[in-house]
Protein backbone atom coordinates (compact mmCIF):
# COMPACT_ATOMS: atom_id res chain seq x y z
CA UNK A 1 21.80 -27.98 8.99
CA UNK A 2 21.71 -24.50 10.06
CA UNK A 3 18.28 -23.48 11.97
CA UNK A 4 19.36 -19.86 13.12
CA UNK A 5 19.57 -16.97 10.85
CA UNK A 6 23.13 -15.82 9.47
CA UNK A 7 24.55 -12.55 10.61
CA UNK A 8 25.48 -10.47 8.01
CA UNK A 9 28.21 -7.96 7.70
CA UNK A 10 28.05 -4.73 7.57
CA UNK A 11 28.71 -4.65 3.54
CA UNK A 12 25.81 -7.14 3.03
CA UNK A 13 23.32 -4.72 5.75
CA UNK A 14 24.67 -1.95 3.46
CA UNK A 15 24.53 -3.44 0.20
CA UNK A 16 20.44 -4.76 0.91
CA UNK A 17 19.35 -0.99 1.23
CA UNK A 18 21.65 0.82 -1.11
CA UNK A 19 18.94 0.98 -3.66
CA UNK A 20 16.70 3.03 -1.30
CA UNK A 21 19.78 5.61 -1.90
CA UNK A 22 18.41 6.05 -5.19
CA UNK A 23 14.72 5.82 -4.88
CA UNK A 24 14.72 8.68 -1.97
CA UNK A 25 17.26 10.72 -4.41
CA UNK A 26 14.28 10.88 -7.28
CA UNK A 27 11.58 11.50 -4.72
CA UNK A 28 13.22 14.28 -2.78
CA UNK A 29 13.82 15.42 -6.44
CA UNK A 30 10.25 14.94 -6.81
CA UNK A 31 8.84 16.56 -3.68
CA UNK A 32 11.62 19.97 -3.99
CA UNK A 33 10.19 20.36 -7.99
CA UNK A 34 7.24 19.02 -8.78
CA UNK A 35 5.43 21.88 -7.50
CA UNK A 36 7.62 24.29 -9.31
CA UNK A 37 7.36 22.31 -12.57
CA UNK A 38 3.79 21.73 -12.57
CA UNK A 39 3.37 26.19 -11.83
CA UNK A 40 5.55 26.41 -15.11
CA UNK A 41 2.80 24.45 -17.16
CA UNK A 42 -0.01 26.07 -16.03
CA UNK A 43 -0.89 24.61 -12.89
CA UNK A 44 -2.36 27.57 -10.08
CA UNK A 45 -1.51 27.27 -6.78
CA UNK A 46 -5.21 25.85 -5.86
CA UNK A 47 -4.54 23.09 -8.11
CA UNK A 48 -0.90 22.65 -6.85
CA UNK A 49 -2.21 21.53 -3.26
CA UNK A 50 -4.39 18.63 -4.70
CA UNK A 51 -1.06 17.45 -6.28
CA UNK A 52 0.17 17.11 -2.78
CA UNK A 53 -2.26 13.98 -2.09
CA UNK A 54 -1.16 11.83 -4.97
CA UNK A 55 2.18 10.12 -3.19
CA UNK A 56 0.03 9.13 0.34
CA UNK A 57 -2.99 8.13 -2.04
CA UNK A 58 -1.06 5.87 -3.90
CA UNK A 59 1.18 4.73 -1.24
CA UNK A 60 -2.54 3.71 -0.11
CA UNK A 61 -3.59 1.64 -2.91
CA UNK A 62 -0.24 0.05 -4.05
CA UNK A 63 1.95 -0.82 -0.80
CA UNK A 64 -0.54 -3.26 0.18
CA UNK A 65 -1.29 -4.91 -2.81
CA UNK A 66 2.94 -5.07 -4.22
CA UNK A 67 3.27 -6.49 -0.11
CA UNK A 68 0.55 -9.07 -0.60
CA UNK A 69 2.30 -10.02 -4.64
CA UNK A 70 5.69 -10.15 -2.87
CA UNK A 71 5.19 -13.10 -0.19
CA UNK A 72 3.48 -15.15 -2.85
CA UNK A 73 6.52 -14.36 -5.50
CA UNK A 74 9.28 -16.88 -5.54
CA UNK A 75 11.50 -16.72 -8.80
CA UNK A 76 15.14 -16.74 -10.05
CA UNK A 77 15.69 -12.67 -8.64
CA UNK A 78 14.01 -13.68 -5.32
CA UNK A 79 10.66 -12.55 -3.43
CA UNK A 80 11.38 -8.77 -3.18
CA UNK A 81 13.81 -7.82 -6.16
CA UNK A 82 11.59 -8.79 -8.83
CA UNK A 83 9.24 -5.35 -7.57
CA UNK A 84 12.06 -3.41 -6.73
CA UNK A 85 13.07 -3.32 -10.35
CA UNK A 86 10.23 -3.19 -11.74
CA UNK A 87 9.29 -0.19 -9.68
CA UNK A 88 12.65 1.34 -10.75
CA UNK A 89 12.21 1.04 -14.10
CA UNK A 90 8.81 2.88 -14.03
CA UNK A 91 9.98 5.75 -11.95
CA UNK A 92 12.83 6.01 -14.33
CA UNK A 93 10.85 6.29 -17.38
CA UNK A 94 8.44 9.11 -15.41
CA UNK A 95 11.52 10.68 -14.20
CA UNK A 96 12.43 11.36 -18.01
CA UNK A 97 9.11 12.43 -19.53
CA UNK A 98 7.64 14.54 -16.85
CA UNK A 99 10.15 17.07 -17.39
CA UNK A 100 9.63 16.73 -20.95
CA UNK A 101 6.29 17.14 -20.93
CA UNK A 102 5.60 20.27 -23.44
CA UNK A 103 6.94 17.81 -26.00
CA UNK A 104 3.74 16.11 -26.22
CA UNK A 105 1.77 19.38 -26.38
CA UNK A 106 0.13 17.63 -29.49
CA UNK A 107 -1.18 14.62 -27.62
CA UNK A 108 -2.10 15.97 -24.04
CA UNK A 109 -2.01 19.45 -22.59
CA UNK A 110 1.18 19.53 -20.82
CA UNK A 111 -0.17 20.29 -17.35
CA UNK A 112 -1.93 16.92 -17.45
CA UNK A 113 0.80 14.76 -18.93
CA UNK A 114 3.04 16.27 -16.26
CA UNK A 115 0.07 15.24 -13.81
CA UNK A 116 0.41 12.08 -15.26
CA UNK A 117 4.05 11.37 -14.58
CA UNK A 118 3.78 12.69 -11.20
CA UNK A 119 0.94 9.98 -10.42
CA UNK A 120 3.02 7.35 -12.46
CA UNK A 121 6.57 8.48 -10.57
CA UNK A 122 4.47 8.23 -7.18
CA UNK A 123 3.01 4.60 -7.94
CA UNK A 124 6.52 3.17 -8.78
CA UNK A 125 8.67 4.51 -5.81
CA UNK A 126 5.97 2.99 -3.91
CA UNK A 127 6.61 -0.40 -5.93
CA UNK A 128 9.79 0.46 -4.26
CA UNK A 129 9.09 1.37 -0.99
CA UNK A 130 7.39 -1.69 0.45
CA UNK A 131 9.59 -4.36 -0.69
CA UNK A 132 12.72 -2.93 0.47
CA UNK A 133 11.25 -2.55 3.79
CA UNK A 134 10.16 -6.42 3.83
CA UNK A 135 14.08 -7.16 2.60
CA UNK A 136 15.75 -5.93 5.62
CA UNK A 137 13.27 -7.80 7.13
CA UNK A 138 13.89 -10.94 5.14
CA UNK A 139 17.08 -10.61 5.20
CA UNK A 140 18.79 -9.27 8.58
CA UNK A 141 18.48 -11.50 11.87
CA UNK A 142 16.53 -9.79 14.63
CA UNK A 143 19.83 -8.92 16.89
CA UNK A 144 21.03 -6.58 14.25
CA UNK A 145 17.76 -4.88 13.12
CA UNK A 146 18.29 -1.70 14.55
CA UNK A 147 20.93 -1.83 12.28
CA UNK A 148 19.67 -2.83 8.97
CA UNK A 149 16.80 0.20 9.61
CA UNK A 150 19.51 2.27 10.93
CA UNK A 151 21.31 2.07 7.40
CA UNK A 152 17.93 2.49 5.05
CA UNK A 153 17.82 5.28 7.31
CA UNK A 154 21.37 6.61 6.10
CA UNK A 155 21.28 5.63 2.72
CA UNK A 156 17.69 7.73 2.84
CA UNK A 157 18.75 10.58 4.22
CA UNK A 158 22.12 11.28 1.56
CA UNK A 159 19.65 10.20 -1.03
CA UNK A 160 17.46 13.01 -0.06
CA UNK A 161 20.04 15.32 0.57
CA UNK A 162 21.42 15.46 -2.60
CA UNK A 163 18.44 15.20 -4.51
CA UNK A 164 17.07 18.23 -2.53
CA UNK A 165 20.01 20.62 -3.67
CA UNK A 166 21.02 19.27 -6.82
CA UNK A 167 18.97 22.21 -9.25
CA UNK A 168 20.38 24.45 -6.97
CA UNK A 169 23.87 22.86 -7.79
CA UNK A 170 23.40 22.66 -11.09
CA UNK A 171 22.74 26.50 -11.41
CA UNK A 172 25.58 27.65 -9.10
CA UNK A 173 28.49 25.07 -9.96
CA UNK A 174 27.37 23.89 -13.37
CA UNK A 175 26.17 27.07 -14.81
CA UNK A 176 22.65 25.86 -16.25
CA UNK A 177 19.93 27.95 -16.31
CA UNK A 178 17.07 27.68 -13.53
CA UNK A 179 14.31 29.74 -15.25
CA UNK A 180 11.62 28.99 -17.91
CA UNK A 181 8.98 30.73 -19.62
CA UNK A 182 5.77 29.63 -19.03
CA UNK A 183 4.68 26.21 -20.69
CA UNK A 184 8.28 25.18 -20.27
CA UNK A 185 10.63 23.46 -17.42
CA UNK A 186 14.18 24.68 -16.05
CA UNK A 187 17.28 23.31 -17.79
CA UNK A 188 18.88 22.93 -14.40
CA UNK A 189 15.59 20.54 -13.28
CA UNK A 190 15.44 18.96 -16.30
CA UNK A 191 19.20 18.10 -15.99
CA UNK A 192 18.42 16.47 -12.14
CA UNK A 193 15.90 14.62 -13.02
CA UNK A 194 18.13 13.14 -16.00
CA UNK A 195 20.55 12.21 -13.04
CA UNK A 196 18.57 11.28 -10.47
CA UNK A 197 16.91 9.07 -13.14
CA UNK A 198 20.27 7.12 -13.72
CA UNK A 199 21.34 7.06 -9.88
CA UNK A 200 18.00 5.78 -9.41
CA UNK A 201 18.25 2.86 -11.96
CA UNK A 202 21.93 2.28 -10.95
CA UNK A 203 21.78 2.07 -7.40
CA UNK A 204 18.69 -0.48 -7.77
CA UNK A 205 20.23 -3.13 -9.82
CA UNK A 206 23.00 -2.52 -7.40
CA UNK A 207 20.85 -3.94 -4.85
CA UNK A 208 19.36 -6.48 -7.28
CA UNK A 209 23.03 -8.08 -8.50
CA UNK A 210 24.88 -7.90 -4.55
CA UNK A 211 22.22 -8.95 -2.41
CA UNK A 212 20.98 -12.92 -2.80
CA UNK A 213 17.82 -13.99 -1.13
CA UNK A 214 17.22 -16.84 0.96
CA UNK A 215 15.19 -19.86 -0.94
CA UNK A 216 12.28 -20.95 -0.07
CA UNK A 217 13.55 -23.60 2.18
CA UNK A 218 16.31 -21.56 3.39
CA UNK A 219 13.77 -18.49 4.48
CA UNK A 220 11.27 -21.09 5.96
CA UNK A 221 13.90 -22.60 8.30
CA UNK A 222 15.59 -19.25 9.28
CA UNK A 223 12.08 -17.87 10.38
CA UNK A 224 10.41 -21.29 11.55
CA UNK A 225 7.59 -21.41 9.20
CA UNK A 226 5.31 -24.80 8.82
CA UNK A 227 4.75 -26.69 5.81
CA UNK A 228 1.30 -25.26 6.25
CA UNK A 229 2.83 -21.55 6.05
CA UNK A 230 5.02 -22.33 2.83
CA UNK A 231 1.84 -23.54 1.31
CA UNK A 232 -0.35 -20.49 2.02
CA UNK A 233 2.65 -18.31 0.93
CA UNK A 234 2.57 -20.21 -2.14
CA UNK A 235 -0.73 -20.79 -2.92
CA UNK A 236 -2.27 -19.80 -6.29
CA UNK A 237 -4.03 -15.96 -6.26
CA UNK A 238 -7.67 -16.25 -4.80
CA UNK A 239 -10.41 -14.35 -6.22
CA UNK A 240 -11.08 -10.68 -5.98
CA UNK A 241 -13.86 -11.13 -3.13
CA UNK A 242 -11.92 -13.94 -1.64
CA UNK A 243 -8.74 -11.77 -1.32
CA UNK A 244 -10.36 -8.70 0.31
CA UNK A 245 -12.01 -10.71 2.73
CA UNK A 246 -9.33 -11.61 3.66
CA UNK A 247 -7.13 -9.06 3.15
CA UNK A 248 -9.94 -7.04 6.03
CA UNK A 249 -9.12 -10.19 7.75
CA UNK A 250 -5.63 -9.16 8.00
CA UNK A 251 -6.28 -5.56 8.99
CA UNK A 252 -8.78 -6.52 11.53
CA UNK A 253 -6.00 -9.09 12.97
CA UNK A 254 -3.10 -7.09 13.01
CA UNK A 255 -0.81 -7.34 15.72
CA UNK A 256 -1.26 -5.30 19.09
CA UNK A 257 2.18 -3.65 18.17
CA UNK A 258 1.38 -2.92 15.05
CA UNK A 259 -1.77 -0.36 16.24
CA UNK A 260 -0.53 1.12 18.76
CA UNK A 261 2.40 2.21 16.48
CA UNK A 262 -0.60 3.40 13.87
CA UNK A 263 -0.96 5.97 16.57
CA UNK A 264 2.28 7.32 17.20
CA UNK A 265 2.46 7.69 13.39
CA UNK A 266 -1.19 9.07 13.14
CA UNK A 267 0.94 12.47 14.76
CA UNK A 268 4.09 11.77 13.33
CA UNK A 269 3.08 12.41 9.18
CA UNK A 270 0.37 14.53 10.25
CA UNK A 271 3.13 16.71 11.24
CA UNK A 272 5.82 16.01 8.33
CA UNK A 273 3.18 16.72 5.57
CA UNK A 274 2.25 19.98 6.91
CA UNK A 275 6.13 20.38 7.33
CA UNK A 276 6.28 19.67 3.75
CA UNK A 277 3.41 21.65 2.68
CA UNK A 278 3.82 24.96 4.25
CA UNK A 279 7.04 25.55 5.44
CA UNK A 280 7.50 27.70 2.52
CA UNK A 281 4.80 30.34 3.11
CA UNK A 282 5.40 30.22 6.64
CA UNK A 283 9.07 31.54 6.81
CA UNK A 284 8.26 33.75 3.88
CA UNK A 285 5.89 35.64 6.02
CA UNK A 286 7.57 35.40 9.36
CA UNK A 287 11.54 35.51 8.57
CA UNK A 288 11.38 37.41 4.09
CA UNK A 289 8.74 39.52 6.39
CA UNK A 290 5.94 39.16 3.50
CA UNK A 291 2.61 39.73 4.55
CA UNK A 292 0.18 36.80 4.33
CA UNK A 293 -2.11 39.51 1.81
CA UNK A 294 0.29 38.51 -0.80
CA UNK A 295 -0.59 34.53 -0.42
CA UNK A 296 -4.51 35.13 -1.04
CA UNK A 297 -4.94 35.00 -5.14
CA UNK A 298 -8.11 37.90 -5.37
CA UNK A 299 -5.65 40.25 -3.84
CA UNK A 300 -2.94 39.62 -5.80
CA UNK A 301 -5.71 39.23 -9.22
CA UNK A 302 -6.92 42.48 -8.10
CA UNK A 303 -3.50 44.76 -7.51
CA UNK A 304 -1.90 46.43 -10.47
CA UNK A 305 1.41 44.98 -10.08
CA UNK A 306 3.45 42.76 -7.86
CA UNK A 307 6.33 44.70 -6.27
CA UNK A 308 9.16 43.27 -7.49
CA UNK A 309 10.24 43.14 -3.87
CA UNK A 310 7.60 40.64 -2.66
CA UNK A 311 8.75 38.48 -5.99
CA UNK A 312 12.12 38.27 -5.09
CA UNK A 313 11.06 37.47 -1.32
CA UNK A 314 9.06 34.95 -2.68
CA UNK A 315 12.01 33.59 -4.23
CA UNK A 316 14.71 33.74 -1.74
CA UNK A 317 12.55 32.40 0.51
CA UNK A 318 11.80 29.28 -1.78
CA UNK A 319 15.19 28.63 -2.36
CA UNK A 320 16.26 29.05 1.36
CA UNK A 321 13.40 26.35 2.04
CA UNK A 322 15.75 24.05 -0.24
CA UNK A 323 18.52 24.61 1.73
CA UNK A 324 16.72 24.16 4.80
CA UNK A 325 15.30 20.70 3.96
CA UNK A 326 18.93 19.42 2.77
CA UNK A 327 20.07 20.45 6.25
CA UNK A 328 17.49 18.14 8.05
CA UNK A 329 18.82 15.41 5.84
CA UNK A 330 21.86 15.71 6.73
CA UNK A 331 20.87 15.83 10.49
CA UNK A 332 19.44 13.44 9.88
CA UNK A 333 22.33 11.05 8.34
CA UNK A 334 24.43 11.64 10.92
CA UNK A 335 21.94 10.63 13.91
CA UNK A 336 21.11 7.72 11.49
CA UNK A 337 24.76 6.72 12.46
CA UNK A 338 24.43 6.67 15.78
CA UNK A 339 20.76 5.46 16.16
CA UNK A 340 20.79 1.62 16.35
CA UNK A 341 23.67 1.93 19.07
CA UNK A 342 21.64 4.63 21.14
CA UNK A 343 18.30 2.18 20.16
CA UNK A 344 20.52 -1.01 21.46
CA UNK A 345 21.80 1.28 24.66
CA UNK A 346 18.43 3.28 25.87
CA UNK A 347 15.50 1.07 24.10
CA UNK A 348 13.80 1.87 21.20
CA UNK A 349 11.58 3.30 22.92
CA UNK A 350 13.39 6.05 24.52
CA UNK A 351 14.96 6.65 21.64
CA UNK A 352 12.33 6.81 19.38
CA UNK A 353 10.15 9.34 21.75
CA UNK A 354 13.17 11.62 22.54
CA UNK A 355 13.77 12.26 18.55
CA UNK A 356 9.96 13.01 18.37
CA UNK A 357 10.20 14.93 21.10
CA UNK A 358 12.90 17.08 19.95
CA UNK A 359 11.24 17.28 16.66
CA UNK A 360 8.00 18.99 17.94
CA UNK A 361 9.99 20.90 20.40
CA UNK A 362 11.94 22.61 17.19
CA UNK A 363 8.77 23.28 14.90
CA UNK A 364 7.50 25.04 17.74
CA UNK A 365 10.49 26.87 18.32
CA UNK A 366 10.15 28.21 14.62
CA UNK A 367 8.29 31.48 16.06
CA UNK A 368 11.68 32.31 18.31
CA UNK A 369 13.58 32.87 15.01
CA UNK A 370 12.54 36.25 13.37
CA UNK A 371 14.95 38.84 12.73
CA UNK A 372 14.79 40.80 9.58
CA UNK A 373 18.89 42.33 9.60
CA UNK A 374 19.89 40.64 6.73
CA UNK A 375 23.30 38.72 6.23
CA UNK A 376 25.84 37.42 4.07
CA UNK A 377 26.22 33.36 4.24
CA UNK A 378 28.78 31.35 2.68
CA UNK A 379 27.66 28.27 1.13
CA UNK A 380 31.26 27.31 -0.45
CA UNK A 381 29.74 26.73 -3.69
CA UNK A 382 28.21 30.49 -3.69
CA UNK A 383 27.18 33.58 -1.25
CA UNK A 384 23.69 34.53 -0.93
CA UNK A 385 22.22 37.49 1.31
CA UNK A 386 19.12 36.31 3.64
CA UNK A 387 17.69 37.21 6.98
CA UNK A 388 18.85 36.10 10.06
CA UNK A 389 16.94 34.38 11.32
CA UNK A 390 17.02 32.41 8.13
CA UNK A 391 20.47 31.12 8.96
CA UNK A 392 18.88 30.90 12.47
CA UNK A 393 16.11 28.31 11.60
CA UNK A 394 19.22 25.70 10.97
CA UNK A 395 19.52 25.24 14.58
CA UNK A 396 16.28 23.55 14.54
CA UNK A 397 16.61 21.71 11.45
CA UNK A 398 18.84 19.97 13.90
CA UNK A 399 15.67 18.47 15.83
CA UNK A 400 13.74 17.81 12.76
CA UNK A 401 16.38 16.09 11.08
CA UNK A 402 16.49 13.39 14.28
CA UNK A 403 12.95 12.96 14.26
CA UNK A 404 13.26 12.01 10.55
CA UNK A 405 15.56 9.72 11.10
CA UNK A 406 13.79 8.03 13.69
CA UNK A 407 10.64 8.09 12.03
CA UNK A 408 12.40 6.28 8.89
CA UNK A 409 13.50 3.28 11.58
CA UNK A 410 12.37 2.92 14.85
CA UNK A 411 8.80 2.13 13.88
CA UNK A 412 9.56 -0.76 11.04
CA UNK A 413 12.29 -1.83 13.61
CA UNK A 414 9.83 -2.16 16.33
CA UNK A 415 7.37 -3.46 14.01
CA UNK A 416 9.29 -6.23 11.92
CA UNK A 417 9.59 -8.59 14.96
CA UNK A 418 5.82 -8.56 15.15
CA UNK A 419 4.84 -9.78 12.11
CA UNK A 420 4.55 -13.27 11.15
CA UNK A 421 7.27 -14.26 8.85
CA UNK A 422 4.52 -15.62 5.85
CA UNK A 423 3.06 -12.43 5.91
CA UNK A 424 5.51 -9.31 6.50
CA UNK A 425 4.89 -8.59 3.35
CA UNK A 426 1.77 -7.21 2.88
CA UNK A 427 1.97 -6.58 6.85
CA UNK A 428 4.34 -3.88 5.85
CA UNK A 429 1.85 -2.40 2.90
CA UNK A 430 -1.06 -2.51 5.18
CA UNK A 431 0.87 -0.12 7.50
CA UNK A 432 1.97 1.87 5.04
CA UNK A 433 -1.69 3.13 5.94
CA UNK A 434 -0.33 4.95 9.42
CA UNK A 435 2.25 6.54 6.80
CA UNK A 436 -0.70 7.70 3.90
CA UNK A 437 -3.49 8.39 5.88
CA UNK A 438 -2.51 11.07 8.04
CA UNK A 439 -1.18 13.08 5.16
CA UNK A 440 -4.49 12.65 3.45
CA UNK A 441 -6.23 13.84 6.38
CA UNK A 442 -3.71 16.30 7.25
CA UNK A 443 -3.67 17.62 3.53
CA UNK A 444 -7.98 17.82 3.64
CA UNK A 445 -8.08 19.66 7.10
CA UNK A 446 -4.69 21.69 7.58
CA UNK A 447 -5.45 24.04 5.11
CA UNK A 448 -9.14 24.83 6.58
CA UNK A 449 -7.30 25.33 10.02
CA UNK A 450 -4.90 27.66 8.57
CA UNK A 451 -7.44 29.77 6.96
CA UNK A 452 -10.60 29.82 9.11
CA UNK A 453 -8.10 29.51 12.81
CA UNK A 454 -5.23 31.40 11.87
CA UNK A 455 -6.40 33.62 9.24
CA UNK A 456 -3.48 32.33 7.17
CA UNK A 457 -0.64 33.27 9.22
CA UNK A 458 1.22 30.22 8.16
CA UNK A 459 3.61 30.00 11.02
CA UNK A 460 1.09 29.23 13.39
CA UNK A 461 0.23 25.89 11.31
CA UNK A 462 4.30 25.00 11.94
CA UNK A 463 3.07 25.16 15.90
CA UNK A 464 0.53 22.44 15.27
CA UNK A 465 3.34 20.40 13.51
CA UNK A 466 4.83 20.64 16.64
CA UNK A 467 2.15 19.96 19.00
CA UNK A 468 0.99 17.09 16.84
CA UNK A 469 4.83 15.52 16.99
CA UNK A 470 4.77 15.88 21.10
CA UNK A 471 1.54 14.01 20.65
CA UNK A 472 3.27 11.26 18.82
CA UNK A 473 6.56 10.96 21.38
CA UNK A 474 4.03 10.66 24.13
CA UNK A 475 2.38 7.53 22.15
CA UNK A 476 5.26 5.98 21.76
CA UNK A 477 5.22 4.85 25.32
CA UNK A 478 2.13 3.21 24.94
CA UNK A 479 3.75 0.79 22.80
CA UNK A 480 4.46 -3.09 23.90
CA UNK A 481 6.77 -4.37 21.70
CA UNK A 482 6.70 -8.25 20.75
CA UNK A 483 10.53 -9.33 19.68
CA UNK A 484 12.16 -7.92 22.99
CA UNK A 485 13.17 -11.31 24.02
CA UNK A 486 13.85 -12.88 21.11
CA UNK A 487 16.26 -9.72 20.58
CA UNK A 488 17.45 -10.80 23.79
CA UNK A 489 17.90 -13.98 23.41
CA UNK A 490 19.81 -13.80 19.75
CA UNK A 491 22.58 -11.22 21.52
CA UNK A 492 22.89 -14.32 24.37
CA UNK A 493 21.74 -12.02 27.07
């Protein structure tokens, strides 16, 4: 009887994550249009930033408790699949309506039932999240788990690319229109969340129908697991008081590895959400040239009009910041490539601290990039005219687009042969904390250092990104890692 793990091929590796294809696609589709969705129903831009804080919040409250459901579950789809369905399904059906939201006018202002589907889209790709994170672990044998992250990481990154451009696609191949009157929503969004909504579902039951967990008996051997284990794994639900007690129990016992990670990702999302946040104003002040007057709402309340050439700034600017996030994907895909065989060459370590590195290094570097002669770029699917050092800031997209991609791997890789097999589960939920609560904090306290430090001038709050990443690559040598010899010993070194 076999003891030792399987290896699986690279089809199988491929075929666990290709699901997380389509659950990035609808939440970079989420995170490039929500905001711009929510502004066409009536949502002001003070309101907008509060929207920000729903995906970390409930990436707070559900990882942990889907992680915790999963290691108990054992049933004809499996431990993980039955929650990566049913996570799919949700997101699908919020992916439909929140666009659609002015329909039910009559029921619910459509502001809040689009606030609505955004919390509801949020909660299920976090259904998501967590339990294909716990399947690579599940499934792939610690000597190829740089791997197995290594291809989440991939599928992620095309995932997000194309749901990044795809309005913009839709409008400049397709033809649909990508304006609305107020109280209504683009065609050309409407249309990619319609798609995203079926690669979504289609890539997930992908997932569900190729990949075959181990049974019970089967997982237990692979990962050495007591009787004792199977039966805690098993074990009816507890009580509510019973379960948090021991649920702190868990938190308070985490592994070593596990928090000194917490701290190199502490820097990491700090930096990513205010990436996320304020990239937008930032280049439109320092590259569209738009002075930061035209960001603060009295002054704009209390001019006559808005020159139309701040509006169109505004707008070139927003749509550039499209571009520019598609281009870190894609970075970011191709390192993916490469990154278990650099992790497997140079250490995890070094790898994982270089990308980080080179990440902070290149959202510092944002305030080398300003020139105002404007250009014509080619785009093969259309020509747009922009600044400079617009077409400048690719180069370090470059740096943030390997930082993303070792942010998406090099942590869970480091962390998944730390965890005890019974509970990876809701091991991997719990830290989905070190992912949620630096945004939260960074969402409460970025935009007070913006304001009352730099007086608004958004590009200096890229500069903390950056010093807050360098941060993070320093950490990352503080961190002992606890499957280096059984890594070791499954390669035959």
């Amino acid at each position: 009887m076999q003891t030792t793990q399987p290896r699986l091929s690279f089809w199988q590796i491929w075929n666990v994550s290709f699901g997380f294809l389509g659950v990035q696609f609808g939440f970079a589709l989420q995170n490039a249009n929500v905001s711009r969705i929510l502004s066409d129903l009536g949502a002001d831009l003070h309101s907008l930033s509060l929207f920000w804080l729903v995906a970390p919040i409930m990436g707070l409250i559900v990882q942990p408790i889907v992680g915790s459901a999963s290691d108990r579950t054992w049933n004809r789809l499996g431990r993980r699949r039955p929650f990566i369905l049913a996570g799919a399904i949700a997101a699908v059906v919020g992916m439909i309506l929140l666009p659609n939201a002015p329909i039910f006018v009559a029921f619910l202002a459509p502001m809040l039932m689009g606030a609505l589907m955004v919390a509801l889209m949020d909660a299920s790709f976090n259904v998501c999240f967590q339990p294909f994170r716990s399947l690579v672990s599940d499934m792939v044998p610690p000597s190829q788990r740089n791997v197995g992250y290594s291809i989440q990481s991939l599928l992620i990154n095309i995932g997000a690319v194309i749901g990044s451009i795809l309005p913009f696609l839709l409008t400049n191949v397709i033809g649909l229109e990508n304006t609305a009157q107020m109280g209504e929503v683009a065609p050309s969004v409407m249309w990619a969340f319609y798609i995203g909504a079926t690669v979504l579902l289609g890539t997930v039951i992908w997932t569900v129908i190729r990949t075959k967990e181990y049974s019970p008996e089967d997982y237990t051997r692979y990962k050495g697991l007591s009787e004792e284990d199977v039966a805690q794994m098993t074990k009816e639900k507890a009580p509510l008081g019973q379960r948090l007690r021991e649920f702190f129990t868990l938190v308070v016992d985490m592994p070593k590895t596990m928090k000194q990670l917490a701290v190199v990702q502490f820097f990491s999302w700090f930096a990513l959400f205010i990436m996320w946040v304020y990239t937008t104003p930032a280049i439109t002040q320092h590259i569209w040239n738009v002075d930061k007057q035209w960001f603060d709402p009295a002054f704009i309340a209390a001019a006559p009009v808005v020159p139309e050439t701040i509006t169109m700034a505004k707008g070139a600017a927003g749509d550039w910041v499209g571009i520019l996030f598609a281009a870190y994907s894609v970075f970011a895909a191709i390192f993916s490539v490469f990154l278990a065989r650099l992790a497997d060459k140079f250490g995890r370590k070094t790898v994982y601290a270089g990308a980080l590195a080179l990440g902070g290094i290149s959202y510092v570097s944002f305030l080398m990039f300003q020139d105002l002669t404007m250009v014509e770029v080619n785009l093969l699917i259309t020509q747009v005219t922009v600044p400079v050092g617009a077409v400048k800031l690719l180069i370090p997209m470059i740096g943030v687009g390997i930082a993303w991609a070792a942010i998406l791997a090099m942590p869970y890789a480091m962390l998944a042969g730390a965890l005890p097999a019974n509970k990876t589960g809701v091991y991997m939920g719990i830290f989905n904390f070190t992912v949620a609560a630096p945004q939260i904090v960074s969402g409460l306290t970025a935009g007070w250092i913006l304001s009352s430090v730099f007086d608004n001038d958004a590009k200096y709050i890229i500069v903390v990104a950056g010093v807050s990443m360098l941060i993070g690559a320093v950490a990352v040598f503080f961190v002992k890692e606890a499957d280096t010899q059984v890594l070791q010993e499954a390669k035959g070194e």
